[in-house]
PDB file of N, CA and C in Angstrom:
ATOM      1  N   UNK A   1     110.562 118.305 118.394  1.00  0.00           N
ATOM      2  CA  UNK A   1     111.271 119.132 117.440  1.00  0.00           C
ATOM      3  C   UNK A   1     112.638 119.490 118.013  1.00  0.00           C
ATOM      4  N   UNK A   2     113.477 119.881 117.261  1.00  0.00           N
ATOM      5  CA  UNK A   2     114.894 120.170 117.693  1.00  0.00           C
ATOM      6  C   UNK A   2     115.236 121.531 117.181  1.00  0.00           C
ATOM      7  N   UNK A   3     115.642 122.042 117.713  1.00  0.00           N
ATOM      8  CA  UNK A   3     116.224 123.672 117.650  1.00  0.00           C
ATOM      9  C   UNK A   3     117.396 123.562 117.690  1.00  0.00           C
ATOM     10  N   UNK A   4     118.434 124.424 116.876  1.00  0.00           N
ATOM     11  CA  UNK A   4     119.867 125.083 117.656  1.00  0.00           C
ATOM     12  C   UNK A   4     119.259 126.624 117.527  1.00  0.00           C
ATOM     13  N   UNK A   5     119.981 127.170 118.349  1.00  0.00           N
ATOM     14  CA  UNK A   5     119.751 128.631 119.267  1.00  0.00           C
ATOM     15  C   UNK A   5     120.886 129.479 118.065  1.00  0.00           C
ATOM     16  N   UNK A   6     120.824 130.708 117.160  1.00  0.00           N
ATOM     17  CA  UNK A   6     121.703 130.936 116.694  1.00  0.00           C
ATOM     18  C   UNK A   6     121.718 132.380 117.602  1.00  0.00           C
ATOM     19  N   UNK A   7     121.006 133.084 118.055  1.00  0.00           N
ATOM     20  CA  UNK A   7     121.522 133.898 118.874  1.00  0.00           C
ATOM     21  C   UNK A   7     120.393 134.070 120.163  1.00  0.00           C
ATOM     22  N   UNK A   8     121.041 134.505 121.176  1.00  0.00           N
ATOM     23  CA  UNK A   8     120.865 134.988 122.303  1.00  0.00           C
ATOM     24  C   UNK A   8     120.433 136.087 123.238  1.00  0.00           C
ATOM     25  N   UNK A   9     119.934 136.134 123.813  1.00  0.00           N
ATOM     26  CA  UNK A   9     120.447 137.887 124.933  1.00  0.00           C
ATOM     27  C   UNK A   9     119.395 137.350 126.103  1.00  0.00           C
ATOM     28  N   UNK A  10     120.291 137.025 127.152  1.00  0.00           N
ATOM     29  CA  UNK A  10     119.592 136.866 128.914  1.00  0.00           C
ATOM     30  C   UNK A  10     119.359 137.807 129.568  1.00  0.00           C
ATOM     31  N   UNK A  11     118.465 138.406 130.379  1.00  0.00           N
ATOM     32  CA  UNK A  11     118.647 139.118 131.281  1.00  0.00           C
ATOM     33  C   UNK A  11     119.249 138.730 132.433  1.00  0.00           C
ATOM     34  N   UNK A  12     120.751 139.097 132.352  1.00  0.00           N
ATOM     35  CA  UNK A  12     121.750 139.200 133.387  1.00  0.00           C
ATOM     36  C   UNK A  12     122.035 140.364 134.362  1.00  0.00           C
ATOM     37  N   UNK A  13     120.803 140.750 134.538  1.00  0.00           N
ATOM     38  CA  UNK A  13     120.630 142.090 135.206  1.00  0.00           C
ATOM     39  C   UNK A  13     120.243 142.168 136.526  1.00  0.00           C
ATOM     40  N   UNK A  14     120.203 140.454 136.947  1.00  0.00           N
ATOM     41  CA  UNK A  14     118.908 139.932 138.284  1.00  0.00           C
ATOM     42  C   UNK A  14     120.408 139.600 139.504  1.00  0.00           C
ATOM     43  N   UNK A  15     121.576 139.333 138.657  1.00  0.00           N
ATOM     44  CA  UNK A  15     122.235 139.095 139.608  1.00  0.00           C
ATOM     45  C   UNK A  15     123.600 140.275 139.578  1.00  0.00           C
ATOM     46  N   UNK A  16     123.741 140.680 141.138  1.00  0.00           N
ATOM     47  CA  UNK A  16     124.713 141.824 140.691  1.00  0.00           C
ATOM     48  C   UNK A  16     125.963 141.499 141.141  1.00  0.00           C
ATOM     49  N   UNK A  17     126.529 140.360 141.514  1.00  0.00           N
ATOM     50  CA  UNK A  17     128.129 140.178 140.940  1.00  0.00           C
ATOM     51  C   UNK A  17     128.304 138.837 139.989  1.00  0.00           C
ATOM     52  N   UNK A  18     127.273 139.113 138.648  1.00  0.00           N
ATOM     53  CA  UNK A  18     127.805 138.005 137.396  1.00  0.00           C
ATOM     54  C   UNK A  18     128.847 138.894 136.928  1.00  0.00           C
ATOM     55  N   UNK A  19     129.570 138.320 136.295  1.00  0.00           N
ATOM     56  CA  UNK A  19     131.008 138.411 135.655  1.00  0.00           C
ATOM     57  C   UNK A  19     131.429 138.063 133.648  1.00  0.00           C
ATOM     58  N   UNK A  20     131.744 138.716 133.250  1.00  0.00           N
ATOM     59  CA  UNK A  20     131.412 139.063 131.588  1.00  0.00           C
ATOM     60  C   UNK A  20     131.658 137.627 131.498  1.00  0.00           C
ATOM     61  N   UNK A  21     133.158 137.150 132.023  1.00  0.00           N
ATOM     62  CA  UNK A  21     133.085 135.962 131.046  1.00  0.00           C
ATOM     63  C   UNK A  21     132.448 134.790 131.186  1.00  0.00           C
ATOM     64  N   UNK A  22     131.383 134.623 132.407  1.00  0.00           N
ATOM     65  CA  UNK A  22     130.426 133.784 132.476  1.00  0.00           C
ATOM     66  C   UNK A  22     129.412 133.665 132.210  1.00  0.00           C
ATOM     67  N   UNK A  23     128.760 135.337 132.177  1.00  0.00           N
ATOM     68  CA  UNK A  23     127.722 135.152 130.970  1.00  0.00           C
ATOM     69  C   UNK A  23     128.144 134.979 129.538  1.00  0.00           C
ATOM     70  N   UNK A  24     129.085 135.042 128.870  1.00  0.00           N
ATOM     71  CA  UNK A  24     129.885 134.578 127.485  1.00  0.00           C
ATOM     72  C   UNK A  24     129.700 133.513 127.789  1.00  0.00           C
ATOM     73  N   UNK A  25     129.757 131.982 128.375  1.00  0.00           N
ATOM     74  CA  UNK A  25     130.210 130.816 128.797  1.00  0.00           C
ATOM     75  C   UNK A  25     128.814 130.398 128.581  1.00  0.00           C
ATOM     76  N   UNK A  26     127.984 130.898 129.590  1.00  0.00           N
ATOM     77  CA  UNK A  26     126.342 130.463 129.201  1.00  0.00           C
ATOM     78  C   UNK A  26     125.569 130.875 127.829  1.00  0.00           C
ATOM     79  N   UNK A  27     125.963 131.622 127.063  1.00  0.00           N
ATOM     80  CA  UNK A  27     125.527 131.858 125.732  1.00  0.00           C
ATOM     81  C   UNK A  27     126.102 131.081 124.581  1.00  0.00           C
ATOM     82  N   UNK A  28     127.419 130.860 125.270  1.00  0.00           N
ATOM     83  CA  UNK A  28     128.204 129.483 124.254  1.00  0.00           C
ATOM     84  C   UNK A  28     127.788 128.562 124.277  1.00  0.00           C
ATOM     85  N   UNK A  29     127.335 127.691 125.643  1.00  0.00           N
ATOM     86  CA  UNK A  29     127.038 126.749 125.642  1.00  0.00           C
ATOM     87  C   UNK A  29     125.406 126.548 125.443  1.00  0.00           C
ATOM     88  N   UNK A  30     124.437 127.237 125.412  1.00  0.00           N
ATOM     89  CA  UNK A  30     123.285 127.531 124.967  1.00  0.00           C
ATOM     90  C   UNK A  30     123.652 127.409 123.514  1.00  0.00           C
ATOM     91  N   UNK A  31     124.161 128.096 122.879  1.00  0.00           N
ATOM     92  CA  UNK A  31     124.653 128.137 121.133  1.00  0.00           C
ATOM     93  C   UNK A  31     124.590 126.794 121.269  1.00  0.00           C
ATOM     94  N   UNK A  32     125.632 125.962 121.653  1.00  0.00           N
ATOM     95  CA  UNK A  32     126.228 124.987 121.236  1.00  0.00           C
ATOM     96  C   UNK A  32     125.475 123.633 121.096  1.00  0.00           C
ATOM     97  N   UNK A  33     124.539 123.874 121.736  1.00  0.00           N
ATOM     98  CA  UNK A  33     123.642 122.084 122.145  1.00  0.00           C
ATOM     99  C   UNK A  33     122.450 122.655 121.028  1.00  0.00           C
ATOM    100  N   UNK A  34     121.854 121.549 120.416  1.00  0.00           N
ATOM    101  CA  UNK A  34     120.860 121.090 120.356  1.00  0.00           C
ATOM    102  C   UNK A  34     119.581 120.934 120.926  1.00  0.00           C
ATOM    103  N   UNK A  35     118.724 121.906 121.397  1.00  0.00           N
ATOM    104  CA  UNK A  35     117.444 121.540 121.879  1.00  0.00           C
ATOM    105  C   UNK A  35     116.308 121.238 121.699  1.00  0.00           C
ATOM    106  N   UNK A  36     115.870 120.006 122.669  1.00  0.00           N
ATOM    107  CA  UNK A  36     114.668 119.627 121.881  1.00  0.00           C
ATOM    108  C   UNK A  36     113.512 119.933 122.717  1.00  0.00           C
ATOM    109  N   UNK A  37     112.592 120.513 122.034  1.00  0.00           N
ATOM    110  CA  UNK A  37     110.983 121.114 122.770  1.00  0.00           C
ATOM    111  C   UNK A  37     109.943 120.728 121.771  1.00  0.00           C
ATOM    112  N   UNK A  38     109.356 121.068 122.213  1.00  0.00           N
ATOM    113  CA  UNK A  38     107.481 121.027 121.183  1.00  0.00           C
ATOM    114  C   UNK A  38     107.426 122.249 121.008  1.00  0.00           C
ATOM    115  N   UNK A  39     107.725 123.521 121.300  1.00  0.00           N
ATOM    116  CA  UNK A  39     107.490 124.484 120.434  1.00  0.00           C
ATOM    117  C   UNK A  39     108.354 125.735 121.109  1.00  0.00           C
ATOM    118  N   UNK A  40     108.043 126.905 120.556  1.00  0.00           N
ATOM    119  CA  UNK A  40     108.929 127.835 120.936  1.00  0.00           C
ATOM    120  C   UNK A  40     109.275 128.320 122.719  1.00  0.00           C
ATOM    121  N   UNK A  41     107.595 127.930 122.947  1.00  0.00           N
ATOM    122  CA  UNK A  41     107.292 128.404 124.813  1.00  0.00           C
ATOM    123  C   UNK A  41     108.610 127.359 125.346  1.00  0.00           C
ATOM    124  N   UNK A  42     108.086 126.167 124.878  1.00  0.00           N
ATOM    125  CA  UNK A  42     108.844 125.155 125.274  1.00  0.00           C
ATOM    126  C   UNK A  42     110.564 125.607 125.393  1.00  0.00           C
ATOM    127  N   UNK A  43     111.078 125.469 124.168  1.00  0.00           N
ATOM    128  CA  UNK A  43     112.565 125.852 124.106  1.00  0.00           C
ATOM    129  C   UNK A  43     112.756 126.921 124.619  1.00  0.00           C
ATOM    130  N   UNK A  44     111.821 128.271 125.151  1.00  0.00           N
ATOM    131  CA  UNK A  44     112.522 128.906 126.133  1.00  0.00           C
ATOM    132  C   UNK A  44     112.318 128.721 127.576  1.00  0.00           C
ATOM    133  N   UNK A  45     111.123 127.844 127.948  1.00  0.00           N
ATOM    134  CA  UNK A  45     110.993 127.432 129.348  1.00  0.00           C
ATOM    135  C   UNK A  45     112.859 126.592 129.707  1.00  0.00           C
ATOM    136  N   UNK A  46     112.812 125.268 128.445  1.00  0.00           N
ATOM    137  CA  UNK A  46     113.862 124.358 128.756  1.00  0.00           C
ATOM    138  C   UNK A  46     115.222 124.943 128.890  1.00  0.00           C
ATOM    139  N   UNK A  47     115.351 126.391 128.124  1.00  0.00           N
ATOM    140  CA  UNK A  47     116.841 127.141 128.571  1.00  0.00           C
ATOM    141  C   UNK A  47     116.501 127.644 129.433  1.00  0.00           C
ATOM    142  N   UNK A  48     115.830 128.274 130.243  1.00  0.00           N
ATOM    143  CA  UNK A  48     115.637 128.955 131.366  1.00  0.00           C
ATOM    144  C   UNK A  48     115.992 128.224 132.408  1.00  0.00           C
ATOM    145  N   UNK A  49     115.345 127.287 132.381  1.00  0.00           N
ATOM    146  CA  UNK A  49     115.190 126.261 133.859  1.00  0.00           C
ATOM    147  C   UNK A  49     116.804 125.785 133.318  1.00  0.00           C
ATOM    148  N   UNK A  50     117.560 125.285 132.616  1.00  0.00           N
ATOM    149  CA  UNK A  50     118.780 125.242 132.347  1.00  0.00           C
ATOM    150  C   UNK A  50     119.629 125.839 132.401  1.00  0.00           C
ATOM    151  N   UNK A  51     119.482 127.034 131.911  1.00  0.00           N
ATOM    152  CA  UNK A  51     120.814 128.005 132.066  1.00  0.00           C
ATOM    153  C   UNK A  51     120.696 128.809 133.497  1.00  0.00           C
ATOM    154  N   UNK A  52     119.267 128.687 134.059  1.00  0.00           N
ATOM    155  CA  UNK A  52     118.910 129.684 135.370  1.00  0.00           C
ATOM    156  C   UNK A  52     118.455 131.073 135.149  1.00  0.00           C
ATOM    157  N   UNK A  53     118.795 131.540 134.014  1.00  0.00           N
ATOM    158  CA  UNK A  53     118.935 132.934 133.232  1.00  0.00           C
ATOM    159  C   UNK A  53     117.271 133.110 132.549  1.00  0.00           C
ATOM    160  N   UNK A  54     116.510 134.174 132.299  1.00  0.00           N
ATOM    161  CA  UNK A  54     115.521 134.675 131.861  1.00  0.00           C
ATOM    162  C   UNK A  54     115.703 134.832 130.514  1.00  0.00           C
ATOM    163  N   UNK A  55     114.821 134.594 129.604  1.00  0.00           N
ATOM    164  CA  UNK A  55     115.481 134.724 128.204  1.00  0.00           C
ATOM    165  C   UNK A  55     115.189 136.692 127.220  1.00  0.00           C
ATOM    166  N   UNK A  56     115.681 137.252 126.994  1.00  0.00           N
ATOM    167  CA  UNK A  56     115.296 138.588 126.805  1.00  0.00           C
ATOM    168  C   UNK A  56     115.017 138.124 125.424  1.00  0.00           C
ATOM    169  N   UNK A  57     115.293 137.954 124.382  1.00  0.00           N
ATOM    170  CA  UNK A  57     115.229 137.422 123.090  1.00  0.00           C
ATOM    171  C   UNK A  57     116.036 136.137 122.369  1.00  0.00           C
ATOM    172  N   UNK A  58     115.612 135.591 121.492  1.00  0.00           N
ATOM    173  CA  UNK A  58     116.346 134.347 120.978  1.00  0.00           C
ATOM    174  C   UNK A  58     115.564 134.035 119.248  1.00  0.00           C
ATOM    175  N   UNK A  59     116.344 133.686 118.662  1.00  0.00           N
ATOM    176  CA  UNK A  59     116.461 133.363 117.158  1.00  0.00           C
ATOM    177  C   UNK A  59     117.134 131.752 117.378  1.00  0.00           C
ATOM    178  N   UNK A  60     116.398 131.199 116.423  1.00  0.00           N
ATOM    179  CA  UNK A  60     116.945 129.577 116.333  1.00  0.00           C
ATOM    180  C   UNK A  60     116.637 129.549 114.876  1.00  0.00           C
ATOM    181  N   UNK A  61     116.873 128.161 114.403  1.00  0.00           N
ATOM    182  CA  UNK A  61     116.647 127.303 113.144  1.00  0.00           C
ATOM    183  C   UNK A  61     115.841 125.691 113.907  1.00  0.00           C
ATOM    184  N   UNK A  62     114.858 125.583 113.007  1.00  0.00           N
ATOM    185  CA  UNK A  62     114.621 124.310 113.515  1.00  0.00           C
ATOM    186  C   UNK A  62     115.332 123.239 112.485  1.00  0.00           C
ATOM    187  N   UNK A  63     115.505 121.819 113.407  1.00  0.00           N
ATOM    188  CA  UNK A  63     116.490 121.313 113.040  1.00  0.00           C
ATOM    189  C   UNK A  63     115.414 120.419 112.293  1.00  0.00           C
ATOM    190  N   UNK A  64     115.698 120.071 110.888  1.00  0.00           N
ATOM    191  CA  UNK A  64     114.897 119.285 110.093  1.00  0.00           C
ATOM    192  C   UNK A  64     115.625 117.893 110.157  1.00  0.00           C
ATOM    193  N   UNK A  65     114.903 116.390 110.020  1.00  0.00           N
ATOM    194  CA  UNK A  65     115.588 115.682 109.959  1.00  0.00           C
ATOM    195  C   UNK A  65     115.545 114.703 109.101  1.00  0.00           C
TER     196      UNK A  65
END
């Protein structure tokens, strides 16, 4: 299945000198791709281990084809 991510929120709370506009940078580029998983566990294991970041909440659309 394919997901896009329409919104976000990481817990950026684990590291204490991240910087605003790089967590902005990782939520863009999370927005921006296309992901593909088998189900919801999935698409947040595959951003995690990707972005490095913990996921606090997330909203997608699945991508029909």
């Amino acid at each position: 299945m394919q997901f896009q991510i329409t919104d976000i929120e990481f817990d950026f709370t684990d590291d204490f000198s991240h910087v605003e506009n790089i967590d902005q940078d990782v939520i863009d580029e999370v927005k921006g791709t296309i992901w593909e998983a088998d189900d919801e566990d999935d698409l947040i294991e595959e951003i995690t281990c990707a972005s490095g970041w913990c996921i606090k909440s997330i909203d997608y659309n699945h991508i029909l084809r």
